[in-house]
Protein backbone atom coordinates (compact mmCIF):
# COMPACT_ATOMS: atom_id res chain seq x y z
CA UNK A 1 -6.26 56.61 101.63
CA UNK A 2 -6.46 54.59 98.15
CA UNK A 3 -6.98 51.25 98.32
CA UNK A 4 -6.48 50.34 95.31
CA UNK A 5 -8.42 47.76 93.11
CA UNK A 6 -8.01 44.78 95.29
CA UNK A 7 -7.79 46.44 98.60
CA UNK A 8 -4.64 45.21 99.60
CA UNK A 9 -1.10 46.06 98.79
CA UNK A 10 0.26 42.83 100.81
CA UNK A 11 1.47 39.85 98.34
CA UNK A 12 0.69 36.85 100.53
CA UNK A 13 2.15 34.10 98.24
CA UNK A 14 4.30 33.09 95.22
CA UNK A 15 3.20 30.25 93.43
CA UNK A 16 6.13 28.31 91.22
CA UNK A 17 4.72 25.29 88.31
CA UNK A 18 7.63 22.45 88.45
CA UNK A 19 7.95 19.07 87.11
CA UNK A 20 8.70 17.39 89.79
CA UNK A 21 7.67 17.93 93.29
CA UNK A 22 9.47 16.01 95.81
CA UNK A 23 12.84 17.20 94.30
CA UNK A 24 12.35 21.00 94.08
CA UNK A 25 10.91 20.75 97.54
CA UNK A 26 13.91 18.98 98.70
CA UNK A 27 15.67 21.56 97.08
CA UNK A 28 14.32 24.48 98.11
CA UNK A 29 14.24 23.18 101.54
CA UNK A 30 18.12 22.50 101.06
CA UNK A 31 18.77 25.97 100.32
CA UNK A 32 16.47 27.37 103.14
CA UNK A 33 17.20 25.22 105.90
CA UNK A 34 13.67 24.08 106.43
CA UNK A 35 11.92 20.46 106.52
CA UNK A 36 10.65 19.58 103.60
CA UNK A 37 7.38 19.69 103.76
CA UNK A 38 4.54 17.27 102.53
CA UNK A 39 2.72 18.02 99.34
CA UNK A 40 -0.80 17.10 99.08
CA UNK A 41 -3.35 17.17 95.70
CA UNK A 42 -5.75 19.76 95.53
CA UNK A 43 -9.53 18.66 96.14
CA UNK A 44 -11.61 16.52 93.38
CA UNK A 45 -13.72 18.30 91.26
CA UNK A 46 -16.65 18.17 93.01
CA UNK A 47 -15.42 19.12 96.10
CA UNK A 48 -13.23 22.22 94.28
CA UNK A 49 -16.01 22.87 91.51
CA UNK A 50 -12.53 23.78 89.31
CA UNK A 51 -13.32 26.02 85.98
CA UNK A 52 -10.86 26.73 83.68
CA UNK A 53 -11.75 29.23 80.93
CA UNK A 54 -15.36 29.65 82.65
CA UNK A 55 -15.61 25.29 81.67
CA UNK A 56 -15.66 22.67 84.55
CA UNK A 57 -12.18 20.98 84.83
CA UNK A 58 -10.90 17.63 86.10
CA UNK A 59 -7.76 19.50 86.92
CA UNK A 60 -5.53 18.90 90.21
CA UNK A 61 -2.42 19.55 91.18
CA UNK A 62 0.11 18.19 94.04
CA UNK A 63 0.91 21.39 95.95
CA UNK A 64 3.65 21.95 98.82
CA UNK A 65 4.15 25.21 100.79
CA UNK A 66 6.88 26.82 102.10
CA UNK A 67 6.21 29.69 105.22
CA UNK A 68 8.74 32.45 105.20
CA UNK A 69 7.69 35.25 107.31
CA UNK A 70 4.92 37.12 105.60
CA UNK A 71 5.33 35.20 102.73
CA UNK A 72 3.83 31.64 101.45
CA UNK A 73 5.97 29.76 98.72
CA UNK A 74 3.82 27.36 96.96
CA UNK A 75 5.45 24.52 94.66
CA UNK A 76 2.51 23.81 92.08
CA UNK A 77 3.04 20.39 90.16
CA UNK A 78 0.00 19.95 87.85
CA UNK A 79 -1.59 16.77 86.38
CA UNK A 80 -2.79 16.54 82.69
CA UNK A 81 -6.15 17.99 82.04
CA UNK A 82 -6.82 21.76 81.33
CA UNK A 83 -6.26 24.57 83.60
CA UNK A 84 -4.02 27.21 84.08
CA UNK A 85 -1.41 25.50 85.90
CA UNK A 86 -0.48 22.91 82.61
CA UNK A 87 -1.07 25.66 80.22
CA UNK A 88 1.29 27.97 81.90
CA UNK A 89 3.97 24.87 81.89
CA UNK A 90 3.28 23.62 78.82
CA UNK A 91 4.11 26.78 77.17
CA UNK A 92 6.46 28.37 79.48
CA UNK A 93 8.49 25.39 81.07
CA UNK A 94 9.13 25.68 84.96
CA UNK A 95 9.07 28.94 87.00
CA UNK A 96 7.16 31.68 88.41
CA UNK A 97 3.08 31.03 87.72
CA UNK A 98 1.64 33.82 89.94
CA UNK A 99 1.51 36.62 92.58
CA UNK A 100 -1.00 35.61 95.05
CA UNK A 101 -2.78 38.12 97.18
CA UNK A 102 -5.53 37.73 100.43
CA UNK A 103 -8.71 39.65 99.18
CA UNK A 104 -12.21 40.42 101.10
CA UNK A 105 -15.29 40.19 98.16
CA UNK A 106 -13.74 38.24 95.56
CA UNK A 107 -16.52 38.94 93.92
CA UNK A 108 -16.43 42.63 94.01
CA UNK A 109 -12.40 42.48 93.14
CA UNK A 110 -13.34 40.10 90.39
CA UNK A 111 -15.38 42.57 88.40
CA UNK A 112 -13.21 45.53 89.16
CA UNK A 113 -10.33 43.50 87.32
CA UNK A 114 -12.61 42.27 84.79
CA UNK A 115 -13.63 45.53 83.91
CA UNK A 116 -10.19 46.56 83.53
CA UNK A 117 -9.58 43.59 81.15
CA UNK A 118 -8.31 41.01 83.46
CA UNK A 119 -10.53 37.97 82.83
CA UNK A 120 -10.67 34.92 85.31
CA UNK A 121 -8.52 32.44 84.02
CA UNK A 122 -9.29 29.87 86.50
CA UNK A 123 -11.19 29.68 90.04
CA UNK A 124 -12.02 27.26 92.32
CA UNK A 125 -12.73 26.55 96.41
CA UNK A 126 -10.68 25.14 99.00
CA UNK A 127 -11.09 24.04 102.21
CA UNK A 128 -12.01 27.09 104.31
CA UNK A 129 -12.09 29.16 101.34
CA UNK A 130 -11.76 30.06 97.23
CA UNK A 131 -9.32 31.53 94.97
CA UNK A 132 -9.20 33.38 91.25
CA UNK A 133 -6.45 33.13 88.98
CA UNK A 134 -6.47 36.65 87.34
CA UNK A 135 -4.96 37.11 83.55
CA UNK A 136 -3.48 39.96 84.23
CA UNK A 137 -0.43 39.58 81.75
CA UNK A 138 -0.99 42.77 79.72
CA UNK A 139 -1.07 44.90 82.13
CA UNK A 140 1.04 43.24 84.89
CA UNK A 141 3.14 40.84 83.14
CA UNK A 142 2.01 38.27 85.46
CA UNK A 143 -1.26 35.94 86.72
CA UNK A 144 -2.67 37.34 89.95
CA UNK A 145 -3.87 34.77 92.30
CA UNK A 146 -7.18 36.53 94.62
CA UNK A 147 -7.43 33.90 98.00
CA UNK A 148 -10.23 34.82 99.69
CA UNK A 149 -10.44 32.92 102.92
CA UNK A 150 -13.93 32.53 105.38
């Protein structure tokens, strides 16, 4: 059976750039009938080693997740300095950022996309793991996120 290019056909998350946090949280949690949850700021620099555009980045953001089912909602409020996340808001406003998806060999699912003309727009590591954003826009209309957990 076909794999596909990144081995999975399971999207494992949603991730949404806002403005403000605490009140799409609340808002979102309004309309699902969760608790809101906390947010917390993605890791320092050195502890994410954060490139945007293949160029180390100061970047964070405040993140909150939502857990429905099969399916992770992350809110995504960025700070100020480059990376995909401000870029994307800058130029879009508010709203969908990316597709998110649990891959085994980022590396290996890296260079098929890149070969396909999907260049890393961002990527960085996380506590147990590390993630890709994917500029795959011309093809997909969208940013794929790869989350490749230990």
């Amino acid at each position: 059976m076909n794999q596909g290019i990144l081995g999975t056909k399971v999207i494992a998350q949603i991730g949404i750039l806002v403005h403000d946090i605490e009140a799409t949280s609340k808002a979102y949690a309004e309309m699902l009938g969760v608790e809101v949850p906390t947010w917390n700021w993605t890791d320092t620099v050195d502890m994410a080693k954060t490139e945007y555009l293949g160029q180390p980045t100061e970047a964070r953001a405040k993140l909150a997740f939502f857990n429905l089912g099969g399916l992770q909602l992350e809110l995504i409020e960025p700070d100020h300095n480059p990376s995909t996340w401000r870029e994307c808001l800058d130029r879009n406003g508010e709203g969908p950022h990316h597709i998110a998806f649990l891959v085994n060999g980022m590396k290996q699912v890296v260079k098929r996309l890149e070969d396909r003309g999907m260049p890393v727009l961002q990527r960085g590591e996380y506590t147990g793991g590390r993630y890709a954003y994917i500029d795959a826009e011309r093809d997909l209309k969208v940013i794929l996120e790869l989350l490749e957990n230990d």
